[in-house]
Protein backbone atom coordinates (compact mmCIF):
# COMPACT_ATOMS: atom_id res chain seq x y z
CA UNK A 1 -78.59 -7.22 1.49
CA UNK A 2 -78.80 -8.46 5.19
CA UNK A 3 -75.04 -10.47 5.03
CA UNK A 4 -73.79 -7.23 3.47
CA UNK A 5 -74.90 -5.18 6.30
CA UNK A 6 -73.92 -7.70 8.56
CA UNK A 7 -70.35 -7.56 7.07
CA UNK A 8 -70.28 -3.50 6.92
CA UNK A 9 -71.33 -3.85 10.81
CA UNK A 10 -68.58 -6.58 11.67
CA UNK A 11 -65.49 -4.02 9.47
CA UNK A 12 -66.23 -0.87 10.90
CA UNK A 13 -66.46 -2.63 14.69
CA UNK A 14 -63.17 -4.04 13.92
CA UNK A 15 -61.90 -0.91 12.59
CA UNK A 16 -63.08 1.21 16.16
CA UNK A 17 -61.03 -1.17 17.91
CA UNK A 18 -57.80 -1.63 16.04
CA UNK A 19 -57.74 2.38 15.69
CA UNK A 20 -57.53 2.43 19.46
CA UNK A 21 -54.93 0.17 19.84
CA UNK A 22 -52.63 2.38 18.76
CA UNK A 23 -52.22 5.13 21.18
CA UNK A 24 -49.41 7.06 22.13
CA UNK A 25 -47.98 5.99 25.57
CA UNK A 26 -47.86 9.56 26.74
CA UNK A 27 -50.52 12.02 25.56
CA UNK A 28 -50.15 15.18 23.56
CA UNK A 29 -50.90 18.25 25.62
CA UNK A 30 -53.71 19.40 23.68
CA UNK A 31 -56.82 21.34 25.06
CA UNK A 32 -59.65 22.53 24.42
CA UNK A 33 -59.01 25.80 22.50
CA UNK A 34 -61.17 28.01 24.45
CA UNK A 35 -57.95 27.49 27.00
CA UNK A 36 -55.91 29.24 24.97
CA UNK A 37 -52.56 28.48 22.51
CA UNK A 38 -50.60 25.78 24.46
CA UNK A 39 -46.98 27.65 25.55
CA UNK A 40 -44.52 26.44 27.34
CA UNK A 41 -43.00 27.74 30.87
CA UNK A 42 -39.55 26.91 32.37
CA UNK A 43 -37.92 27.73 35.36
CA UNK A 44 -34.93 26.01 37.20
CA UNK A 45 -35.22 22.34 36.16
CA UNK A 46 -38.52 22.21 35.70
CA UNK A 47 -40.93 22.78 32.45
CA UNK A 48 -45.01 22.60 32.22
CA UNK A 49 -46.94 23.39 29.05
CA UNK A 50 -50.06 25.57 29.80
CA UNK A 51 -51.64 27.86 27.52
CA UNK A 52 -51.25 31.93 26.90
CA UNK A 53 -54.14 32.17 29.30
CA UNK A 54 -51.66 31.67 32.21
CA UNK A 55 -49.16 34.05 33.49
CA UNK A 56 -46.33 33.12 35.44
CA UNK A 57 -45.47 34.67 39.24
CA UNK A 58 -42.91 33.51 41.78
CA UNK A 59 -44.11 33.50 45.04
CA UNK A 60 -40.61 32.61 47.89
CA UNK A 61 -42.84 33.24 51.25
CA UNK A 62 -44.71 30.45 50.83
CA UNK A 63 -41.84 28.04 49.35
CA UNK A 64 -44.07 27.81 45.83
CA UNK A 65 -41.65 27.19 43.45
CA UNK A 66 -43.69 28.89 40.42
CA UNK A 67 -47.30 30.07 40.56
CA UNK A 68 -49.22 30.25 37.45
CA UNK A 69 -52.96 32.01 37.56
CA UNK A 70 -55.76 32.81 34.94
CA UNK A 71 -57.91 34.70 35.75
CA UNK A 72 -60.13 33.44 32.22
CA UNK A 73 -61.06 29.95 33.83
CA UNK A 74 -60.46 31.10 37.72
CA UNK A 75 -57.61 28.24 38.45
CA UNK A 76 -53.82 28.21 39.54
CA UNK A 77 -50.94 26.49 39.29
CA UNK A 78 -48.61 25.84 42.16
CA UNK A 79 -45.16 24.08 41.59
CA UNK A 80 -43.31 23.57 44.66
CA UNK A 81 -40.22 22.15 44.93
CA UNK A 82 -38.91 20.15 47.49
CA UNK A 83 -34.96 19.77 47.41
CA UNK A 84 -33.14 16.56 48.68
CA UNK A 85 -31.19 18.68 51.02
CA UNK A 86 -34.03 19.91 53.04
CA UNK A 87 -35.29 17.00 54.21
CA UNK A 88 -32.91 14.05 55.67
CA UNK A 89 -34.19 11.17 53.61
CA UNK A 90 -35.97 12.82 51.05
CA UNK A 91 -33.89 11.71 48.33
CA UNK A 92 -34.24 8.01 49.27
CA UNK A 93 -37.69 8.12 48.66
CA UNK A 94 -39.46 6.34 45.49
CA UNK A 95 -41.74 8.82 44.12
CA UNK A 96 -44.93 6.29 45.16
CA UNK A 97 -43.72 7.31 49.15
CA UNK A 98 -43.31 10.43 48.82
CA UNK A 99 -46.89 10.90 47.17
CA UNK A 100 -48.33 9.02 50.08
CA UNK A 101 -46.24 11.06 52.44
CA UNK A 102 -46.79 14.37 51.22
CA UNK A 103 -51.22 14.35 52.00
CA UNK A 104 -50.34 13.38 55.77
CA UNK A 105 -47.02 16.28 55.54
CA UNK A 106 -49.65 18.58 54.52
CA UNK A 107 -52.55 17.89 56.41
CA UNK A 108 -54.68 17.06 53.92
CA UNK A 109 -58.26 16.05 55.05
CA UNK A 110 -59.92 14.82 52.59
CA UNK A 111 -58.08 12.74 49.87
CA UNK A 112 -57.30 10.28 47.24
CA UNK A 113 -53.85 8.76 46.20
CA UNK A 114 -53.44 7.20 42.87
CA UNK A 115 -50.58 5.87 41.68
CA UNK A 116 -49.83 5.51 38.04
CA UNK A 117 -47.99 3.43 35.53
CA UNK A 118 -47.06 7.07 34.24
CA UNK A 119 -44.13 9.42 35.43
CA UNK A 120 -46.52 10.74 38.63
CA UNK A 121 -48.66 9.73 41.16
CA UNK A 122 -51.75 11.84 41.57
CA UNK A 123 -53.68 13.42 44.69
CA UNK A 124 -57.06 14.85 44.74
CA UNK A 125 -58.81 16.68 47.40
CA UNK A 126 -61.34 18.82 48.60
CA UNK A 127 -62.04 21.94 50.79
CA UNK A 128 -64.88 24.12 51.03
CA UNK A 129 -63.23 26.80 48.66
CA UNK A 130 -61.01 24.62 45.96
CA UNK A 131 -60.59 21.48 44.50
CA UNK A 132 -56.51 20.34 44.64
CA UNK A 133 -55.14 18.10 42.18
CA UNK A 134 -51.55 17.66 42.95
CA UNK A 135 -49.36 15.63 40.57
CA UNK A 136 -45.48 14.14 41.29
CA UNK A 137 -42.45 14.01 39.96
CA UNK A 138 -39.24 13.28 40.94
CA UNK A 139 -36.52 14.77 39.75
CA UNK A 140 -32.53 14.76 40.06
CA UNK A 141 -32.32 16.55 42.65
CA UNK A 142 -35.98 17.78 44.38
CA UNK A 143 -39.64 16.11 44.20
CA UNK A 144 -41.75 18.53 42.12
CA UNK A 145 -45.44 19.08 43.05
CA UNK A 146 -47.90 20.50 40.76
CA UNK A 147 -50.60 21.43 42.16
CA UNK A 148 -53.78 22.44 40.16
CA UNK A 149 -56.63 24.51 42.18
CA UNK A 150 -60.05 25.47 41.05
CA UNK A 151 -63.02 26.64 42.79
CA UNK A 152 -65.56 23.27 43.37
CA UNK A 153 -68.08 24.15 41.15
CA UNK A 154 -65.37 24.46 38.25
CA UNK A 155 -63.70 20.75 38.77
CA UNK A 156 -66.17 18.95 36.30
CA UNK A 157 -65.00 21.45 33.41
CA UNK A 158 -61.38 21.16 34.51
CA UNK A 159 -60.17 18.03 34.89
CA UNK A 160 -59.40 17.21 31.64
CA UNK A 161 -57.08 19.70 31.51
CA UNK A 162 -55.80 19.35 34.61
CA UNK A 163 -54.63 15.95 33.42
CA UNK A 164 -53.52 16.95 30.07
CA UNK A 165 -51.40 19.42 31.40
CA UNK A 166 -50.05 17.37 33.82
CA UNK A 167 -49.23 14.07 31.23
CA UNK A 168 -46.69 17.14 29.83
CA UNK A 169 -44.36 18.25 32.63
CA UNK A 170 -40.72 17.46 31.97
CA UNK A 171 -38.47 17.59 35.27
CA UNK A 172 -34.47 17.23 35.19
């Protein structure tokens, strides 16, 4: 009786691992459904899959690109686009400088850079009122920031959706 629990033991151990060998390289954008139905939003070369929680505004005084709110979970989305043409040099960038440019570009004070094997490089930091994470991409013709906000005491519920949503933007 002991070998055979022994040998039920030593199958389903080596079961859990080879089932998590097999993961996809880029995650589904999938959420936890009090979020919402996932949906898609596009706009100008650029595409981000949110839920029907979030509705989309533009916003051209402060040069966000797209601004997506819901009011259900209290956090935005900010896409801003910055265009090759803008900025002299811009376009020569790899998208690991411009993500360690754009903190100092936008006075962050408090941050983290990580950089990825994925698509983006990832920024998080803090004020007293939100909690940025701001994901890049580079595109064909612009960088794309995405910047998710949520108030502090809302970041340890958020952040795995913050990162699922981000693992699904597409940029041309």
């Amino acid at each position: 009786m002991k070998k055979l629990l022994t040998l039920t033991a030593m199958i389903l151990t080596l079961c859990l691992l080879l089932c998590g060998c097999g993961a996809p390289s880029k995650p589904q954008v999938t959420v936890d459904p009090k979020f919402g139905e996932t949906m898609d939003f596009e706009h100008e070369g650029f595409k981000i899959t949110l839920t029907d929680k979030f509705l989309q505004e533009g916003d051209s005084t402060n040069r966000y690109y797209t601004v997506f709110s819901s009011s259900s979970f209290e956090c935005m989305v900010y896409v801003i686009k910055e265009d090759f043409s803008k900025t002299e040099g811009l376009e020569d960038m790899s998208l690991e400088e411009f993500a360690s440019y754009y903190p100092d570009a936008t006075n962050y004070r408090n941050y983290e850079l990580h950089i990825n094997d994925d698509h983006c490089c990832f920024v998080r930091h803090e004020e007293d009122l939100a909690s940025f994470y701001n994901f890049c991409y580079k595109g064909s013709d612009a960088f794309f920031v995405v910047r998710f906000l949520c108030p502090p005491d809302r970041v340890a519920e958020m952040e795995e959706p913050f990162f699922a949503w981000a693992s699904g933007v597409e940029v041309e």
